[in-house]
Protein backbone atom coordinates (compact mmCIF):
# COMPACT_ATOMS: atom_id res chain seq x y z
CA UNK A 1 -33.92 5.72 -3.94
CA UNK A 2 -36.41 2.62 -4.17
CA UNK A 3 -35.90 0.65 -1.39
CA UNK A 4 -35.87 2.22 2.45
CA UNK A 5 -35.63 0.26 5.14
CA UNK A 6 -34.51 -3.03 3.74
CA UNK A 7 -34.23 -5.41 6.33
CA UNK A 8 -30.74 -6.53 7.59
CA UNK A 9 -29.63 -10.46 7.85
CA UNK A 10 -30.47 -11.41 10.90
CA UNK A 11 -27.72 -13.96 10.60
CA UNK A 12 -24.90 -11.08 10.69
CA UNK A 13 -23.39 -9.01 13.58
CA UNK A 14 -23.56 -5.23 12.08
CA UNK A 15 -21.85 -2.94 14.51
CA UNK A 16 -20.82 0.69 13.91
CA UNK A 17 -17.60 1.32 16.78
CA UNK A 18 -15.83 4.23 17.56
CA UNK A 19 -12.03 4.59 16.45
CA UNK A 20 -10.87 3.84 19.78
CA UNK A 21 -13.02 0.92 20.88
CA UNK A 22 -12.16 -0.81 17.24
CA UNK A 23 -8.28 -0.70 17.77
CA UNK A 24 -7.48 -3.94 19.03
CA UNK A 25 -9.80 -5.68 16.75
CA UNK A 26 -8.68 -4.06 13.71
CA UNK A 27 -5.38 -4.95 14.43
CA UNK A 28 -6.21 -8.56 15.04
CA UNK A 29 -7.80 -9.03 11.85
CA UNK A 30 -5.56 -7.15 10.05
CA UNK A 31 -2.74 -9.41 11.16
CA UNK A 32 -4.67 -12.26 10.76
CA UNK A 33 -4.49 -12.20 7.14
CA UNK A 34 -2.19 -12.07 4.49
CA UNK A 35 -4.93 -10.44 1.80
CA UNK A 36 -5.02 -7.01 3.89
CA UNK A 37 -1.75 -5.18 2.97
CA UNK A 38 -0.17 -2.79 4.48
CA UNK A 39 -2.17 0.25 3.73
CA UNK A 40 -5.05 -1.73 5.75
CA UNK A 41 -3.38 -0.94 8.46
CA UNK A 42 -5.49 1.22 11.14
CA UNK A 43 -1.74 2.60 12.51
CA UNK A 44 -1.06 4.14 8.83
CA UNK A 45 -4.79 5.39 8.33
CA UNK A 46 -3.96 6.94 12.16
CA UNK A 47 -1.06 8.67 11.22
CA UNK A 48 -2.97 9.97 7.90
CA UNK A 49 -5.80 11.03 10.14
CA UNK A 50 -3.43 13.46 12.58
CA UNK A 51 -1.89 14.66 9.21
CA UNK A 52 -4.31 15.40 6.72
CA UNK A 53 -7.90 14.30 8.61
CA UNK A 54 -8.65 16.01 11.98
CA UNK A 55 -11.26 18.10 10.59
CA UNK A 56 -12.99 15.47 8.41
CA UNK A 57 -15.65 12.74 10.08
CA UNK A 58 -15.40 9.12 10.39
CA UNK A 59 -17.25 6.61 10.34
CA UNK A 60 -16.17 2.41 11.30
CA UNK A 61 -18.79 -0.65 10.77
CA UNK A 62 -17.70 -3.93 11.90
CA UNK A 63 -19.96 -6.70 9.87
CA UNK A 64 -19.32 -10.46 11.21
CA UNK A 65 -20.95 -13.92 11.39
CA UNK A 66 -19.59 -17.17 12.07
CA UNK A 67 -17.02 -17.59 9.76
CA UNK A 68 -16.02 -14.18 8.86
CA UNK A 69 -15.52 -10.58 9.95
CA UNK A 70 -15.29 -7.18 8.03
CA UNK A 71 -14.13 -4.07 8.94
CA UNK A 72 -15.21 -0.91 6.96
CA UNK A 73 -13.74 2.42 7.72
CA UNK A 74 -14.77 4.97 5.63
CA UNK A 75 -14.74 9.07 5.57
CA UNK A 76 -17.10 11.53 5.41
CA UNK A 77 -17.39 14.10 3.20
CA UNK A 78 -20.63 15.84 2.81
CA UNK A 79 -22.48 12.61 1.92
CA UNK A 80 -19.92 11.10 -0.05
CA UNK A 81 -18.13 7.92 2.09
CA UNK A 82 -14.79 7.18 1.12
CA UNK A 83 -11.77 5.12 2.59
CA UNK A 84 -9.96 6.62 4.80
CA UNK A 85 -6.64 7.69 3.31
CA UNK A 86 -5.72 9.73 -0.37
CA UNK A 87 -4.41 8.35 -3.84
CA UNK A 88 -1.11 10.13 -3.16
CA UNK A 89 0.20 8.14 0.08
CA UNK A 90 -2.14 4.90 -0.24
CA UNK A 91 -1.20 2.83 -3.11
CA UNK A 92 -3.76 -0.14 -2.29
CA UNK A 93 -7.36 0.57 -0.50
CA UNK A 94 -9.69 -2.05 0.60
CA UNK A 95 -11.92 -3.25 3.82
CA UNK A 96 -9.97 -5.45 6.36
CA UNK A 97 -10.71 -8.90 5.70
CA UNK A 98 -10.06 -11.65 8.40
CA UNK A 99 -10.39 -13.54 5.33
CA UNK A 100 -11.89 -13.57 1.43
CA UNK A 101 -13.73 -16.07 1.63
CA UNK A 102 -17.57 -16.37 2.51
CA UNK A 103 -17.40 -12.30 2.15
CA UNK A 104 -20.78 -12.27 0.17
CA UNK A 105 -23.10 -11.98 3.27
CA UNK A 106 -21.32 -9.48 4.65
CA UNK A 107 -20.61 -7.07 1.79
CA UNK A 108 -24.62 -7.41 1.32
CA UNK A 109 -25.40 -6.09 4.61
CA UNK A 110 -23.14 -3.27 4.16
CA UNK A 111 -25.15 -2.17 1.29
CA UNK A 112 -28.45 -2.91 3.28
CA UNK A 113 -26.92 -0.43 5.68
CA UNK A 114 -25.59 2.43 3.81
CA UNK A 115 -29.08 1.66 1.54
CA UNK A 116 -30.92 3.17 4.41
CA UNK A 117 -28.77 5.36 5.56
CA UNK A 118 -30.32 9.16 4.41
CA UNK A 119 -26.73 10.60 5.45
CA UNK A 120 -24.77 9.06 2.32
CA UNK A 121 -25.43 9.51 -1.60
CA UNK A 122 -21.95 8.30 -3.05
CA UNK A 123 -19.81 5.67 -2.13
CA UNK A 124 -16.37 5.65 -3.66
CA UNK A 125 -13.66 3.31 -3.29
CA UNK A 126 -10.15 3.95 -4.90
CA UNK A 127 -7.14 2.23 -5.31
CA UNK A 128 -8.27 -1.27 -4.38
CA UNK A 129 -6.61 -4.47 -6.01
CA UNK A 130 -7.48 -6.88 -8.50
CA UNK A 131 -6.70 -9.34 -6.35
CA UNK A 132 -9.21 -8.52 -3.74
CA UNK A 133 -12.79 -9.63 -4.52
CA UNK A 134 -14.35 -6.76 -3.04
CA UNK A 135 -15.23 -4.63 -6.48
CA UNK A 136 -16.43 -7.77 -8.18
CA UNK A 137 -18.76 -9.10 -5.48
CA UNK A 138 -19.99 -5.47 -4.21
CA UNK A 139 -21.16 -4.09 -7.38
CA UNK A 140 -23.47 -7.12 -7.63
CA UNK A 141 -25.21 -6.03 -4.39
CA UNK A 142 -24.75 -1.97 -5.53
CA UNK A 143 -27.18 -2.78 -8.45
CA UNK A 144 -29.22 -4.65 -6.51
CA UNK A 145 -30.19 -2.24 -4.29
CA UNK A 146 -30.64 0.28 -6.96
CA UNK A 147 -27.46 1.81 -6.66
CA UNK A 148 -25.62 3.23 -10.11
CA UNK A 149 -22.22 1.81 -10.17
CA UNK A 150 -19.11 2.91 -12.19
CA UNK A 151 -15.84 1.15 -12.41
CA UNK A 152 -12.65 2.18 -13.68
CA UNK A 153 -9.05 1.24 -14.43
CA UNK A 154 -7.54 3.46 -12.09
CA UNK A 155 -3.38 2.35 -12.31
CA UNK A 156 -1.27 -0.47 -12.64
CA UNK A 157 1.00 -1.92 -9.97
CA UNK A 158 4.15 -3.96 -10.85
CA UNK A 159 4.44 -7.26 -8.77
CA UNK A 160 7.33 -9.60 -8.56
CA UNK A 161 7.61 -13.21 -7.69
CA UNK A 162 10.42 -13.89 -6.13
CA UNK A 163 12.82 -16.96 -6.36
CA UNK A 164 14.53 -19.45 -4.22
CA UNK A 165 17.82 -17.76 -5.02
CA UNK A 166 18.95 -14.45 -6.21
CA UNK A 167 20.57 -16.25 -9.62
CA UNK A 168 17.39 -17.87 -10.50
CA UNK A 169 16.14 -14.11 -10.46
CA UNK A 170 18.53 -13.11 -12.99
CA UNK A 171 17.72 -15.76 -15.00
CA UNK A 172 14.07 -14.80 -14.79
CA UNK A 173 14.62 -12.34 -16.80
CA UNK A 174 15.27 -11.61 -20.45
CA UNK A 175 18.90 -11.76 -21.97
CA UNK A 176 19.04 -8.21 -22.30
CA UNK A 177 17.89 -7.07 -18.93
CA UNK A 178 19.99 -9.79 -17.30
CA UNK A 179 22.99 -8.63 -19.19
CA UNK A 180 22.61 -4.93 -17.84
CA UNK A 181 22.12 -5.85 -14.86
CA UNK A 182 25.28 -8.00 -14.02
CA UNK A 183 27.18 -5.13 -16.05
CA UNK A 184 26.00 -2.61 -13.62
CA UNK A 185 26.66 -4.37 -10.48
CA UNK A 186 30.50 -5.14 -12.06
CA UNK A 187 30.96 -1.67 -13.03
CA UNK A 188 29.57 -0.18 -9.22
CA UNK A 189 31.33 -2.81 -7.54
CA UNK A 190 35.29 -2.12 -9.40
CA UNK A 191 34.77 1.53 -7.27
CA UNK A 192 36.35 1.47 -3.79
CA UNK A 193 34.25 1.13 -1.05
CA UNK A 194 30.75 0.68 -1.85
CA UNK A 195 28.21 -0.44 1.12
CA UNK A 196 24.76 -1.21 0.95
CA UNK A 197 22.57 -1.94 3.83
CA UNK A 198 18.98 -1.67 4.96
CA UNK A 199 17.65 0.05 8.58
CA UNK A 200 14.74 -1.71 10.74
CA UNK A 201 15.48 -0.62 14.38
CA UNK A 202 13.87 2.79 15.35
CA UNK A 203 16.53 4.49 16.40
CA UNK A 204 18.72 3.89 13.17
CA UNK A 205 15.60 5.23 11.32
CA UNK A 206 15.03 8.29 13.09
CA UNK A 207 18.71 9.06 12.65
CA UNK A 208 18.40 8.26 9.05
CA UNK A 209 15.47 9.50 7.99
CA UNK A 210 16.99 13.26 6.86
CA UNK A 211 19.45 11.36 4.79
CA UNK A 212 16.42 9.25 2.63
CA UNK A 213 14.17 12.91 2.35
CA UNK A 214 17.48 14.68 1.32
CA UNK A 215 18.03 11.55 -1.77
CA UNK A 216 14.19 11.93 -2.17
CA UNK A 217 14.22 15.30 -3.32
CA UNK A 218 17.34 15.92 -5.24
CA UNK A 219 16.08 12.93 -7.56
CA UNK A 220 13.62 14.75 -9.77
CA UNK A 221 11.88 18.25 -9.97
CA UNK A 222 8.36 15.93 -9.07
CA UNK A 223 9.16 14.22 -6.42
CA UNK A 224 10.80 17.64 -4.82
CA UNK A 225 7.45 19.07 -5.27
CA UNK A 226 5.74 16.09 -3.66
CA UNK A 227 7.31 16.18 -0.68
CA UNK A 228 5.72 18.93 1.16
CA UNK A 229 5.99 19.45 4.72
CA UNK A 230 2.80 17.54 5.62
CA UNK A 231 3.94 14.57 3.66
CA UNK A 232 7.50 14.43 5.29
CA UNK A 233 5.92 14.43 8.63
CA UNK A 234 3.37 11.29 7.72
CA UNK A 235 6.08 9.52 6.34
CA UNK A 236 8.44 9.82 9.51
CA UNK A 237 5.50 9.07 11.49
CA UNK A 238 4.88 6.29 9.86
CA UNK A 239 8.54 5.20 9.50
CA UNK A 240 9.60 5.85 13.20
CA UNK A 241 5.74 4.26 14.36
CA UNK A 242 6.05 0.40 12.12
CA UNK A 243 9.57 0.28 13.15
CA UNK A 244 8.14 -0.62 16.09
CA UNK A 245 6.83 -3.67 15.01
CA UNK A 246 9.61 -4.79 13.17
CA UNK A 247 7.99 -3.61 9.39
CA UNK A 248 10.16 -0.65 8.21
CA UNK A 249 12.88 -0.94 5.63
CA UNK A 250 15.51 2.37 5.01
CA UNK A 251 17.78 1.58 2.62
CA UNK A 252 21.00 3.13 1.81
CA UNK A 253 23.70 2.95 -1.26
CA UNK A 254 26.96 4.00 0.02
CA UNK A 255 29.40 5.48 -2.97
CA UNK A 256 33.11 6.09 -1.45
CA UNK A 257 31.45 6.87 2.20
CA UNK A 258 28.28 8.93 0.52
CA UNK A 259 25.05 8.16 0.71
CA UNK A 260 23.80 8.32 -3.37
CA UNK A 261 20.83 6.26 -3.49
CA UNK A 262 17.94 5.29 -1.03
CA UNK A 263 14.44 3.46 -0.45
CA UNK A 264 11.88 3.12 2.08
CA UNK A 265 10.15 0.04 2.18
CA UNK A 266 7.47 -1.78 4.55
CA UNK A 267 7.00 -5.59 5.38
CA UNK A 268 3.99 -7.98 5.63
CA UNK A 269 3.08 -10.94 5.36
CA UNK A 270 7.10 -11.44 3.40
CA UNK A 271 5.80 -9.02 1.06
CA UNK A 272 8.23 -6.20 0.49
CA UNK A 273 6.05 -2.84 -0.42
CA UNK A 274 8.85 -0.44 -2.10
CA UNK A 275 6.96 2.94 -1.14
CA UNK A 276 9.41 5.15 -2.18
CA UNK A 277 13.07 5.59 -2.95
CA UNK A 278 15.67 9.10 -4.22
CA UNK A 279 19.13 9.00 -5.95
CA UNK A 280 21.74 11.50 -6.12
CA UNK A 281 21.59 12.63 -9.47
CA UNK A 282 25.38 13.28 -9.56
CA UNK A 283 25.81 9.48 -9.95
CA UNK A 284 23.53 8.36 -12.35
CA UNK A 285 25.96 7.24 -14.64
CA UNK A 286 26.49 4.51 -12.34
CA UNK A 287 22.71 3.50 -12.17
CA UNK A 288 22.78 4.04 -8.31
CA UNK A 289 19.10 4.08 -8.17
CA UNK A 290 17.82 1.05 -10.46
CA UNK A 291 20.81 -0.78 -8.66
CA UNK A 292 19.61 0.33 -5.28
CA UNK A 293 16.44 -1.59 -5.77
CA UNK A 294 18.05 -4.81 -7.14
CA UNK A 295 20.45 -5.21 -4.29
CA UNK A 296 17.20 -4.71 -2.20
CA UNK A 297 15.47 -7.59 -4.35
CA UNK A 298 18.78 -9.56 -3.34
CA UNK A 299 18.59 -9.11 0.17
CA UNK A 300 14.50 -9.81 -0.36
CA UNK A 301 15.20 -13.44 -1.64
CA UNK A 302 17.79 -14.12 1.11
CA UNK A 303 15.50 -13.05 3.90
CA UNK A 304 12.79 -15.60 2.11
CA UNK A 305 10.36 -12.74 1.11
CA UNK A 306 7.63 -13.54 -1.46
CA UNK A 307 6.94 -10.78 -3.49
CA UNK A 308 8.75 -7.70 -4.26
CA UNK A 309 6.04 -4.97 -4.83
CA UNK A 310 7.12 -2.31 -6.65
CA UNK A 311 3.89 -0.54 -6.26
CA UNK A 312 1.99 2.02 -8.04
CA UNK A 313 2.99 3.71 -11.51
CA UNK A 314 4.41 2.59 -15.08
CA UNK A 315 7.88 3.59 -14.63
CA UNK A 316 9.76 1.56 -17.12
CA UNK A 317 12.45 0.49 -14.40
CA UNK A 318 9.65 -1.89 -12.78
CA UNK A 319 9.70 -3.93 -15.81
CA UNK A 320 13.35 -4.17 -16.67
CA UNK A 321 13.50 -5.65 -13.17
CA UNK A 322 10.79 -7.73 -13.68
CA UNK A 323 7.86 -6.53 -12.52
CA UNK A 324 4.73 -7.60 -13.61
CA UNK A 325 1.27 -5.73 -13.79
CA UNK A 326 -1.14 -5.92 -11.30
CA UNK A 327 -4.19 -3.31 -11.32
CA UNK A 328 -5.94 -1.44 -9.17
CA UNK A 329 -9.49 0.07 -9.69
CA UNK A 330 -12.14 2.55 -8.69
CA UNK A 331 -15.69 2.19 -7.94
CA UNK A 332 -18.34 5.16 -7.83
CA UNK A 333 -21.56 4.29 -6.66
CA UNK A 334 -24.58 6.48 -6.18
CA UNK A 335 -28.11 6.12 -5.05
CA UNK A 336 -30.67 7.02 -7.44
């Protein structure tokens, strides 16, 4: 490394905070802007932390001047700092913004910082959007400060506009996905009694919650294996804990009084984040999955949402429904 003890603006407010004492900030920022999504959350990176951290080390920098504040939580391992989370459960990283703009100062004087600070050698951050300046604008102040920088494509991440009404949808898109669609939703709807409805209070979810993991697994061999007993637990943790606050979505598909398709989705900001859904495979030939997802589109339009995101992953379903590609990306940086 080339440059040690590189002076910090003087203009900024550089504070490393314990995960306690940064709570109620973190949650005030995060709130205050619709850029941080729901991952951002310090609640979810909580619950991850009790699951899969306890024996890992943390640290939290809060970076702030006038206009702007920055929160950077990161995790330790060896002298690698990372965001706190994994690829598998955290579609979308980032720091928590109170806002994107003016971000320039205060991205520099987290590089200042972790410049001179002997403890770290790599800094990688995963999973962060396109739409978030924060690759763009830190790499400039990386190379600066004689860091080596790599970026790469790491995934794509269908996004969908959503309309004023839930025909304007349909005619969003093409003739033959359109066609499919209203032929599916005929054909389901000419069976006797079909329901389809969506849980937000707590208790409804912790009731329900067996029923979605049950759907979950029978769906494919994959998403079986997935769901190990660690996962279950962070995702009923994190179901049962943003229920709370009015953000979780279970979703059911009733087929003659049987639950044959589900999702579980999360709110903010009227985005709806589809995080992960099961079918009962015994009723594919009625689509119970795809159509699962565009009844919850439906109710997403008529409860004024914004965007429908569908996520992480290519799966071709995404796209027949409209989905279109955002990415996300990966930066390695190390000191040389």
């Amino acid at each position: 490394m080339t440059n040690k003890n590189i002076e910090l603006n003087t203009t900024q407010n550089f504070q490393e905070l314990s995960w306690d004492k940064i709570s109620e900030e973190w949650e005030e920022i995060f709130n205050s802007f619709e850029g941080n999504r729901f991952f951002q959350s310090q609640t979810i990176k909580n619950i991850w932390k009790n699951n899969f951290g306890k024996d890992s080390k943390y640290k939290i920098f809060v970076v702030s001047d006038t206009n702007n504040k920055m929160i950077s939580p990161f995790k330790i391992n060896e002298q690698k700092y990372t965001f706190i989370g994994s690829k598998d459960l955290f579609d979308y990283q980032d720091f928590i913004y109170s806002d994107h703009n003016d971000i320039d100062e205060l991205l520099e004087s987290l590089v200042i910082f972790l410049t001179n600070d002997l403890s770290i050698k790599e800094l990688e951050l995963d999973s962060v959007p396109t739409s978030s300046p924060t690759i763009e604008k830190i790499t400039g102040y990386l190379k600066k400060y004689n860091w080596d920088v790599e970026i790469s494509l790491e995934d794509v991440s269908p996004r969908l506009l959503l309309p004023e009404t839930f025909e304007e949808y349909l005619l969003s898109l093409n003739k033959k996905n359109r066609h499919e669609i209203r032929r599916k939703l005929r054909r389901l709807y000419e069976i006797q009694g079909v329901k389809s409805y969506e849980f937000s209070d707590k208790k409804n979810i912790q009731e329900n919650m067996e029923e979605f993991f049950r759907l979950h697994r029978m769906s494919t061999p994959d998403k079986n294996n997935f769901m190990t007993e660690n996962r279950e637990n962070f995702f009923r943790d994190i179901s049962i804990n943003m229920s709370t606050v009015g953000s979780t979505r279970l979703r059911f598909l009733e087929v003659d009084n049987k639950k044959v398709a589900t999702s579980l989705s999360f709110l903010k900001d009227n985005v709806k984040y589809l995080y992960n859904s099961g079918y009962d495979p015994e009723y594919s030939y009625l689509s119970v999955g795809v159509l699962n997802h565009v009844l919850s589109i439906q109710d997403s339009i008529l409860e004024k949402h914004t965007i429908f995101d569908f996520m992480r992953g290519d799966e071709v379903y995404k796209y027949r429904l409209g989905g279109v590609n955002e990415t996300v990306s990966k930066l390695l940086a190390k000191k040389r």
